[in-house]
PDB file of N, CA and C in Angstrom:
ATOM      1  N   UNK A   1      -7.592  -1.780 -29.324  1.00  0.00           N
ATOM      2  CA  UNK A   1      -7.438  -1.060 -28.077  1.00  0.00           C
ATOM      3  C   UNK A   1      -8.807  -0.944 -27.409  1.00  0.00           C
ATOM      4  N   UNK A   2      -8.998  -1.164 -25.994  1.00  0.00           N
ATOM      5  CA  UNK A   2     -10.344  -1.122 -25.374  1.00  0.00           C
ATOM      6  C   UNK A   2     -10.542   0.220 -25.156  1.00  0.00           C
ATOM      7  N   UNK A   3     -11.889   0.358 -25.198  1.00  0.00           N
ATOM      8  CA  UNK A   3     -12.141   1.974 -25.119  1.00  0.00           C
ATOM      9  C   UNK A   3     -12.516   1.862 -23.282  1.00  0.00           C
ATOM     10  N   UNK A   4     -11.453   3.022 -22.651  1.00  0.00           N
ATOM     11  CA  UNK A   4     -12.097   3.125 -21.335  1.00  0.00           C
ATOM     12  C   UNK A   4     -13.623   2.921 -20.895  1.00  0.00           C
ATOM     13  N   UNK A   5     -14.146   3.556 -21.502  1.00  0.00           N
ATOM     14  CA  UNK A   5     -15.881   4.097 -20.754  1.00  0.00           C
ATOM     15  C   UNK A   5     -16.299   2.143 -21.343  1.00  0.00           C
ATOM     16  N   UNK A   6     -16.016   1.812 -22.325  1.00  0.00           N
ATOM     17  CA  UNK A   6     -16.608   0.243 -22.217  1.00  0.00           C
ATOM     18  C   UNK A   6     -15.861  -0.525 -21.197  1.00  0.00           C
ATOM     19  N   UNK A   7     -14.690  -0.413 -21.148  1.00  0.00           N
ATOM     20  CA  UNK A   7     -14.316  -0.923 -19.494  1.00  0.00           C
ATOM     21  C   UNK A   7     -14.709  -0.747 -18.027  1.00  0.00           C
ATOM     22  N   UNK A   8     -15.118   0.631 -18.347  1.00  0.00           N
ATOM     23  CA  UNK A   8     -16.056   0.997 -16.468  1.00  0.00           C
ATOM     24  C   UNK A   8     -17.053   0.179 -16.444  1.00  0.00           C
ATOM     25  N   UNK A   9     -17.788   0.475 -17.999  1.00  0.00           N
ATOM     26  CA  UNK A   9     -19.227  -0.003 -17.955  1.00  0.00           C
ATOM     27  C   UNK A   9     -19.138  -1.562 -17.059  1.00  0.00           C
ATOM     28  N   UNK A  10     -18.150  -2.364 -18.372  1.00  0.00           N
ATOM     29  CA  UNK A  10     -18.088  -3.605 -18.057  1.00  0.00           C
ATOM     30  C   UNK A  10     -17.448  -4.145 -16.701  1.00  0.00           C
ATOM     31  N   UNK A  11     -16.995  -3.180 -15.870  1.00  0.00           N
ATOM     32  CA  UNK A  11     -16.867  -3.715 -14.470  1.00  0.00           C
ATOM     33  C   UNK A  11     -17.886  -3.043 -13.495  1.00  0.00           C
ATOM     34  N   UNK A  12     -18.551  -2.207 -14.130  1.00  0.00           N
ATOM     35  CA  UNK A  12     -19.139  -1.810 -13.548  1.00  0.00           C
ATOM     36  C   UNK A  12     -20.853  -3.074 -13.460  1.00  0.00           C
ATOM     37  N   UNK A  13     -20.885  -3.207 -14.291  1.00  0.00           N
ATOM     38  CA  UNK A  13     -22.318  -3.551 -15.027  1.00  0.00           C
ATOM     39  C   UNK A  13     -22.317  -5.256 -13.821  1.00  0.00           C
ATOM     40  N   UNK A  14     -21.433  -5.853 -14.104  1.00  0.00           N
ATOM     41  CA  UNK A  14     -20.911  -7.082 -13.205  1.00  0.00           C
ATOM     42  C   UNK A  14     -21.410  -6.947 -11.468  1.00  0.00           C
ATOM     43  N   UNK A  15     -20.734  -5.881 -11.022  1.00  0.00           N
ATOM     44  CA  UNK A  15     -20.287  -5.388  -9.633  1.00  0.00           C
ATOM     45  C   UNK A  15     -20.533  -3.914  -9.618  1.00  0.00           C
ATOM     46  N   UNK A  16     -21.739  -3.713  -8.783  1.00  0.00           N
ATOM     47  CA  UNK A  16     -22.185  -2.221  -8.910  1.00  0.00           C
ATOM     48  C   UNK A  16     -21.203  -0.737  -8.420  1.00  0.00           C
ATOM     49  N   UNK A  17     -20.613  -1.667  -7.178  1.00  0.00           N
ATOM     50  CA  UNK A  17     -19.428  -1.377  -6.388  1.00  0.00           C
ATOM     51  C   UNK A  17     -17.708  -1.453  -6.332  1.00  0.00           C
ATOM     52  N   UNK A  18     -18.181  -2.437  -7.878  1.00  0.00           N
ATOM     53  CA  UNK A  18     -16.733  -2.817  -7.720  1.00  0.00           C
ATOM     54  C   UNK A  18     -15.430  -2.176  -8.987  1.00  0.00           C
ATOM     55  N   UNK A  19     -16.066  -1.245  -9.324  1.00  0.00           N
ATOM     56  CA  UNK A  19     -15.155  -0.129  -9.566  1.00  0.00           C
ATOM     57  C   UNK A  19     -14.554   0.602  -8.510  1.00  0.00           C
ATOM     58  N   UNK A  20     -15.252   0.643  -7.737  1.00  0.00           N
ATOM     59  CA  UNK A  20     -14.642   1.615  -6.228  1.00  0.00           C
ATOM     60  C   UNK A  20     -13.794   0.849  -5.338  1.00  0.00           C
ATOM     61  N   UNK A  21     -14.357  -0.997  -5.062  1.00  0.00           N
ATOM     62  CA  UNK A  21     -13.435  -1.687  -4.785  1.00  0.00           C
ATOM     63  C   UNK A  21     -12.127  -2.023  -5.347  1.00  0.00           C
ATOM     64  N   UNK A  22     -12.459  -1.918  -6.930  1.00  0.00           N
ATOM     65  CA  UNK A  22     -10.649  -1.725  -7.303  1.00  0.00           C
ATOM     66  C   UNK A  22      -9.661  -0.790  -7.092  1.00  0.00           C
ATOM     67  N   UNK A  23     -10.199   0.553  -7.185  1.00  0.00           N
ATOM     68  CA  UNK A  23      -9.798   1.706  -6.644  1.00  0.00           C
ATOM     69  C   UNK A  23      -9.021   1.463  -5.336  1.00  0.00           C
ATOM     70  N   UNK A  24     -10.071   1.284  -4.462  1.00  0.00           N
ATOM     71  CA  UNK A  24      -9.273   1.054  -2.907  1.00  0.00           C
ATOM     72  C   UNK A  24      -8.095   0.171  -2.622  1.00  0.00           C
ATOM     73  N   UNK A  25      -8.269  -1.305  -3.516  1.00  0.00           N
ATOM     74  CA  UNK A  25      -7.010  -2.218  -3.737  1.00  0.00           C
ATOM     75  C   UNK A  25      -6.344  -1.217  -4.220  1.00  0.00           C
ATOM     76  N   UNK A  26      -6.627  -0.803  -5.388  1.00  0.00           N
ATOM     77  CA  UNK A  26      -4.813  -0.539  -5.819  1.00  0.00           C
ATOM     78  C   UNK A  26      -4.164   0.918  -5.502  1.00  0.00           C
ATOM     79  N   UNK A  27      -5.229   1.877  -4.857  1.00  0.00           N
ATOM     80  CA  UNK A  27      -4.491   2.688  -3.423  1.00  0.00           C
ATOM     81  C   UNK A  27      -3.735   2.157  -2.617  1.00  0.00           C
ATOM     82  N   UNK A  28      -4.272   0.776  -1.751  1.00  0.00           N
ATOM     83  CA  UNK A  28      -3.672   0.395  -1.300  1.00  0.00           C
ATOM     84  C   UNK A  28      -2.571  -0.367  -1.438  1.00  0.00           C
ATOM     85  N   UNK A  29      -2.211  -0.833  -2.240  1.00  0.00           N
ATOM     86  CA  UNK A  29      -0.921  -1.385  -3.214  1.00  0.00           C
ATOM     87  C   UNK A  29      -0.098  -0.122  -3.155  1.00  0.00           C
ATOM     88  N   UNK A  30      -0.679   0.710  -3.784  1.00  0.00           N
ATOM     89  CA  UNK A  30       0.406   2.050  -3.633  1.00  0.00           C
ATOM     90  C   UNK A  30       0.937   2.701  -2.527  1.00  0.00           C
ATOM     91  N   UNK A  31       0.150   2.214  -1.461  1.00  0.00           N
ATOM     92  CA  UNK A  31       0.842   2.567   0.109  1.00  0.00           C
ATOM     93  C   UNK A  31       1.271   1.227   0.697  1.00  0.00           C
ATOM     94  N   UNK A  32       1.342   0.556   0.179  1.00  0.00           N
ATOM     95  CA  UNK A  32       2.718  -0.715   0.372  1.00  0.00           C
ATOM     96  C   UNK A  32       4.239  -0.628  -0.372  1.00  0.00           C
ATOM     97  N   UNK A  33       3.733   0.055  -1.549  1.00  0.00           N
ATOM     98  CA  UNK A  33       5.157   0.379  -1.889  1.00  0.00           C
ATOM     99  C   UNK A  33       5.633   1.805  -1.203  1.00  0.00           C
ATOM    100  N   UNK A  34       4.532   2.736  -0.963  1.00  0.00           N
ATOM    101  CA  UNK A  34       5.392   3.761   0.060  1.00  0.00           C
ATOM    102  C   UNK A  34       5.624   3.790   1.107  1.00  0.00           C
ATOM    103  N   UNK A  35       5.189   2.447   2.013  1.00  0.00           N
ATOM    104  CA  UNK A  35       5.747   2.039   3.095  1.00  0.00           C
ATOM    105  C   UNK A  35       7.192   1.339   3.249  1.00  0.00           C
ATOM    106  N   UNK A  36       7.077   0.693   1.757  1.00  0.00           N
ATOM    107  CA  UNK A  36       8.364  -0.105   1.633  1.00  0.00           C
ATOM    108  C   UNK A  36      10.034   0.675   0.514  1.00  0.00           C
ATOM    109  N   UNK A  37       9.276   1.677   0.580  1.00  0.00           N
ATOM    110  CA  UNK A  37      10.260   3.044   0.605  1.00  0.00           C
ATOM    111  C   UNK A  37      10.466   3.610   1.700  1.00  0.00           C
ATOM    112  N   UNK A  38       9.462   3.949   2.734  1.00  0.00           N
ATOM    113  CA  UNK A  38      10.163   4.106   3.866  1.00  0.00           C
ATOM    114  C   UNK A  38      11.209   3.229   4.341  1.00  0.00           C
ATOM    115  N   UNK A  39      11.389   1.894   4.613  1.00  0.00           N
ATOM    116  CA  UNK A  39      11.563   1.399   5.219  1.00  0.00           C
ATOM    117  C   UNK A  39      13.340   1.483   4.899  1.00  0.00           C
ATOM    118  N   UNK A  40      12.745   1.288   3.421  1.00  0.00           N
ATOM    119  CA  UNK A  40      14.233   1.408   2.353  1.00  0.00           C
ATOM    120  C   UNK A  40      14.999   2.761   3.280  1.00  0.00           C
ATOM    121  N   UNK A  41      14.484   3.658   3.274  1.00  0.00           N
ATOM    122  CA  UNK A  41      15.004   4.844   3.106  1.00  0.00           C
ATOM    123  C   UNK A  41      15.518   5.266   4.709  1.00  0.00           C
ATOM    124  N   UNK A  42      14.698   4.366   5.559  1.00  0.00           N
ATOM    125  CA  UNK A  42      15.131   4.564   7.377  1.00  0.00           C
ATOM    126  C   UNK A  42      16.595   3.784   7.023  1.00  0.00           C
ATOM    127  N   UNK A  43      16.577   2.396   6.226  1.00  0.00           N
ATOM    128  CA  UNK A  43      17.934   1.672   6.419  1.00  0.00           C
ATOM    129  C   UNK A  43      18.840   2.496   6.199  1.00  0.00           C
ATOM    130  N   UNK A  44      19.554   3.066   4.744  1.00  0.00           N
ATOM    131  CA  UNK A  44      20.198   3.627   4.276  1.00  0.00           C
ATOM    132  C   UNK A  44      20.341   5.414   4.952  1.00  0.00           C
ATOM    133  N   UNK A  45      19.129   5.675   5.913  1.00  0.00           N
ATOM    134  CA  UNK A  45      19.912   7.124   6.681  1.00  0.00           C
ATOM    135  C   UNK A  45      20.465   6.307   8.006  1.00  0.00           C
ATOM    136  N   UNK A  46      20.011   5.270   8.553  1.00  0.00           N
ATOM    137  CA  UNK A  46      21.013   4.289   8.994  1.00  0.00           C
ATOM    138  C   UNK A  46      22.384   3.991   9.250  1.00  0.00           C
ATOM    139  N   UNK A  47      22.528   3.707   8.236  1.00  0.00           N
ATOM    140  CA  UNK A  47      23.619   3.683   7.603  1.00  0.00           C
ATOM    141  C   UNK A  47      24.701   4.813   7.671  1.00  0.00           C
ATOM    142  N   UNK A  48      24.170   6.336   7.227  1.00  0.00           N
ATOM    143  CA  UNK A  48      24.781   7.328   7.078  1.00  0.00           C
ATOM    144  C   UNK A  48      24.603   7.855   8.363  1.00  0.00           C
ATOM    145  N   UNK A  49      23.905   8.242   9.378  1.00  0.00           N
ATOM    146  CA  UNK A  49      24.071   8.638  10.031  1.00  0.00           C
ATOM    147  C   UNK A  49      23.990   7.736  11.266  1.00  0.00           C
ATOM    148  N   UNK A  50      24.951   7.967  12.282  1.00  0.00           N
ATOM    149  CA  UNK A  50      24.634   6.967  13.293  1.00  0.00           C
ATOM    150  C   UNK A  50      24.106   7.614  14.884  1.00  0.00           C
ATOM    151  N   UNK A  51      22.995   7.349  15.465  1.00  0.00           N
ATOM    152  CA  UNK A  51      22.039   7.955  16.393  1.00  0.00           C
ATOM    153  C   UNK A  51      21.328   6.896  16.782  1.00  0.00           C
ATOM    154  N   UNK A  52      21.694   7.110  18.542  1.00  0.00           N
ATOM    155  CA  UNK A  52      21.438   6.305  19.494  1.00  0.00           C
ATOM    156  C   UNK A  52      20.156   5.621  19.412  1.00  0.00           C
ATOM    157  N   UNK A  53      19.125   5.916  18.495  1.00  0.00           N
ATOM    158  CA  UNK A  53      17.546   6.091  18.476  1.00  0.00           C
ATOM    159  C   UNK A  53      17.074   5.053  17.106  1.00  0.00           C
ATOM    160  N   UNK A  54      18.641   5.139  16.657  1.00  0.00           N
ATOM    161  CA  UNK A  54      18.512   3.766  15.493  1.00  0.00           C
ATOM    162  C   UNK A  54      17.484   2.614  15.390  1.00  0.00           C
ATOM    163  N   UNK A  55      17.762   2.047  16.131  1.00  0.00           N
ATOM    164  CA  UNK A  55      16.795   0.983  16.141  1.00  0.00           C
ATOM    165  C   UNK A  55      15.472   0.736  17.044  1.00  0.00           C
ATOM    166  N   UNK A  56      14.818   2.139  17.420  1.00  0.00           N
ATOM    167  CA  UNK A  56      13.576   2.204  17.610  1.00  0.00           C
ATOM    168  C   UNK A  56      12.950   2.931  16.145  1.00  0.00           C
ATOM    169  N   UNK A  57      13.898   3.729  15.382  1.00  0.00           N
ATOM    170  CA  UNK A  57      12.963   3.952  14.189  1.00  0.00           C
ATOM    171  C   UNK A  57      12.867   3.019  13.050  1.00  0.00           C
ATOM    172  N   UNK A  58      13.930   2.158  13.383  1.00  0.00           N
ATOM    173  CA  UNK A  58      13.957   0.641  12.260  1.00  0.00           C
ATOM    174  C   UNK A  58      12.718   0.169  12.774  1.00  0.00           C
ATOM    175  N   UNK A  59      12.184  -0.180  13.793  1.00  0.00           N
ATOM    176  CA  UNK A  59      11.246  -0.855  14.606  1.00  0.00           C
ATOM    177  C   UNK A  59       9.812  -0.173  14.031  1.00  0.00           C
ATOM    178  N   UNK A  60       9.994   1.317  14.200  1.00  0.00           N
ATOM    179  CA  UNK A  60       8.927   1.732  13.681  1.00  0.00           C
ATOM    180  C   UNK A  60       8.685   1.689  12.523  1.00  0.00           C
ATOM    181  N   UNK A  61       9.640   1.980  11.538  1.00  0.00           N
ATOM    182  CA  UNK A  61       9.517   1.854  10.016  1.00  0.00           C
ATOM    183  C   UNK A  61       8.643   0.224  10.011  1.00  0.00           C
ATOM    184  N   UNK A  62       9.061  -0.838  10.375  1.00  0.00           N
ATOM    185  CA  UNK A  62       9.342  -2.425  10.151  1.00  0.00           C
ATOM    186  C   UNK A  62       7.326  -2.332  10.488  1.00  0.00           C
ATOM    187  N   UNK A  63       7.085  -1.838  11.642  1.00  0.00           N
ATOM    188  CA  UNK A  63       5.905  -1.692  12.303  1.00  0.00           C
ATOM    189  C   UNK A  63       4.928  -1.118  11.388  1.00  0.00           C
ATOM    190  N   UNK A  64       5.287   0.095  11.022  1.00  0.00           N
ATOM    191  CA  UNK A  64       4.546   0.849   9.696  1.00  0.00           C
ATOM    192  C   UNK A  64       4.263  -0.199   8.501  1.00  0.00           C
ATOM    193  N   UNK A  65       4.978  -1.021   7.852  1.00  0.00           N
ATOM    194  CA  UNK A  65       4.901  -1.383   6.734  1.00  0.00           C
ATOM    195  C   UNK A  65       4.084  -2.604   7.196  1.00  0.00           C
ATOM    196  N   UNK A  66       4.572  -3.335   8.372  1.00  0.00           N
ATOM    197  CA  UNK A  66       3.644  -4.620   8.637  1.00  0.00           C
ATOM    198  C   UNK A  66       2.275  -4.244   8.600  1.00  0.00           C
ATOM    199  N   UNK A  67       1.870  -3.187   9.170  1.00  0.00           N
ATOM    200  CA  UNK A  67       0.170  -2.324   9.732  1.00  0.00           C
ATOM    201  C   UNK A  67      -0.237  -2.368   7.780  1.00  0.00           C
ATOM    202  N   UNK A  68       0.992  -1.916   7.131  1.00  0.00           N
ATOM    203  CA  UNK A  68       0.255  -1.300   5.479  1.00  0.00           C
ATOM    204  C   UNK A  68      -0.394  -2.872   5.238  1.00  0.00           C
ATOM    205  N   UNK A  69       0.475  -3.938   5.224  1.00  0.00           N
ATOM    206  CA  UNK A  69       0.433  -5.854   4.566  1.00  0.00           C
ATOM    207  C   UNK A  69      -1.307  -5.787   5.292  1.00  0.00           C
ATOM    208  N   UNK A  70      -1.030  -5.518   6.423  1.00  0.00           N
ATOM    209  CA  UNK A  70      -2.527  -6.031   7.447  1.00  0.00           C
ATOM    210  C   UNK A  70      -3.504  -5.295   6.801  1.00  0.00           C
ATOM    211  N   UNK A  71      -3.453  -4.122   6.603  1.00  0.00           N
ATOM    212  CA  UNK A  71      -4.503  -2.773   5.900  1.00  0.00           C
ATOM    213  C   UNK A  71      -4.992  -3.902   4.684  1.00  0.00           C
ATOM    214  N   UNK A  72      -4.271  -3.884   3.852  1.00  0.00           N
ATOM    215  CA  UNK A  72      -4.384  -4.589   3.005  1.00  0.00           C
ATOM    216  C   UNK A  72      -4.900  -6.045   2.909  1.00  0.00           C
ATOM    217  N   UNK A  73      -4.507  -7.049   3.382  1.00  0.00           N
ATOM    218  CA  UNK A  73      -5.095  -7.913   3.394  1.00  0.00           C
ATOM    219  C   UNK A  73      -6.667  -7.688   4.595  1.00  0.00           C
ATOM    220  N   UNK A  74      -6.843  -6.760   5.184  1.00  0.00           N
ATOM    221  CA  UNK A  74      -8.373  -6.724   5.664  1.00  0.00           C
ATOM    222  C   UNK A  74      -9.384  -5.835   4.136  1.00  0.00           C
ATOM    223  N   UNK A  75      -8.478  -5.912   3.802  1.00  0.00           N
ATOM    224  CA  UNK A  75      -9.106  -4.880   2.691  1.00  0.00           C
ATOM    225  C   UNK A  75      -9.381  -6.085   1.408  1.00  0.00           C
ATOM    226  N   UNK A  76      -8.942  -6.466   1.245  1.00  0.00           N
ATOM    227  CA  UNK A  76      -9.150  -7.965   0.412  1.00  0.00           C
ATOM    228  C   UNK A  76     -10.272  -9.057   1.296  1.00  0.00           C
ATOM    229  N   UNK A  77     -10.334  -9.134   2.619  1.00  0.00           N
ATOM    230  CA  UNK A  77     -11.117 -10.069   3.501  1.00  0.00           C
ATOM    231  C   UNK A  77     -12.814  -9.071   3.375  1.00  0.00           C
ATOM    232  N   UNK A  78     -12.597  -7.922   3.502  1.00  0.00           N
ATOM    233  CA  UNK A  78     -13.976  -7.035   3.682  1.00  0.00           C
ATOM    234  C   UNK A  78     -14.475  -6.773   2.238  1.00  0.00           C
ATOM    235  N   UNK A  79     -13.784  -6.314   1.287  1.00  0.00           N
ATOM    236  CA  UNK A  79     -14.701  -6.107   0.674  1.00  0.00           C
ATOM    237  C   UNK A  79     -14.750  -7.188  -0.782  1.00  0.00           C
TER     238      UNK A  79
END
């Protein structure tokens, strides 16, 4: 079993920064899947409820999650 603190070291020791850069990736991974729970979750009240306004919040949900993909891949291009 690897001992944590020799794992920081060793990504650390490599990339002075790039403990913090992994951090930020996989935040951001985690707000791609809670974007893509929203999105889930606009369909299915959708579904259940029906309101004239439907498909400007599909639009927005769809909009939200595309902005998270972009976040993300500038976040992979910058750092």
């Amino acid at each position: 079993m690897i001992n944590v603190d020799l794992l920081v070291n060793f990504i650390t020791a490599f990339f002075p920064w790039g403990f913090a850069k992994a951090c930020i990736v996989i935040l951001n991974l985690i707000y791609i899947i809670f974007a893509l729970v929203v999105l889930r979750q606009e369909r299915l009240m959708a579904n259940v409820v029906e309101i004239p306004f439907a498909p400007f919040l599909r639009s927005i949900a769809i909009i939200h999650f595309i902005a998270s993909v972009v976040a993300l891949l500038l976040v992979l291009i910058i750092l």
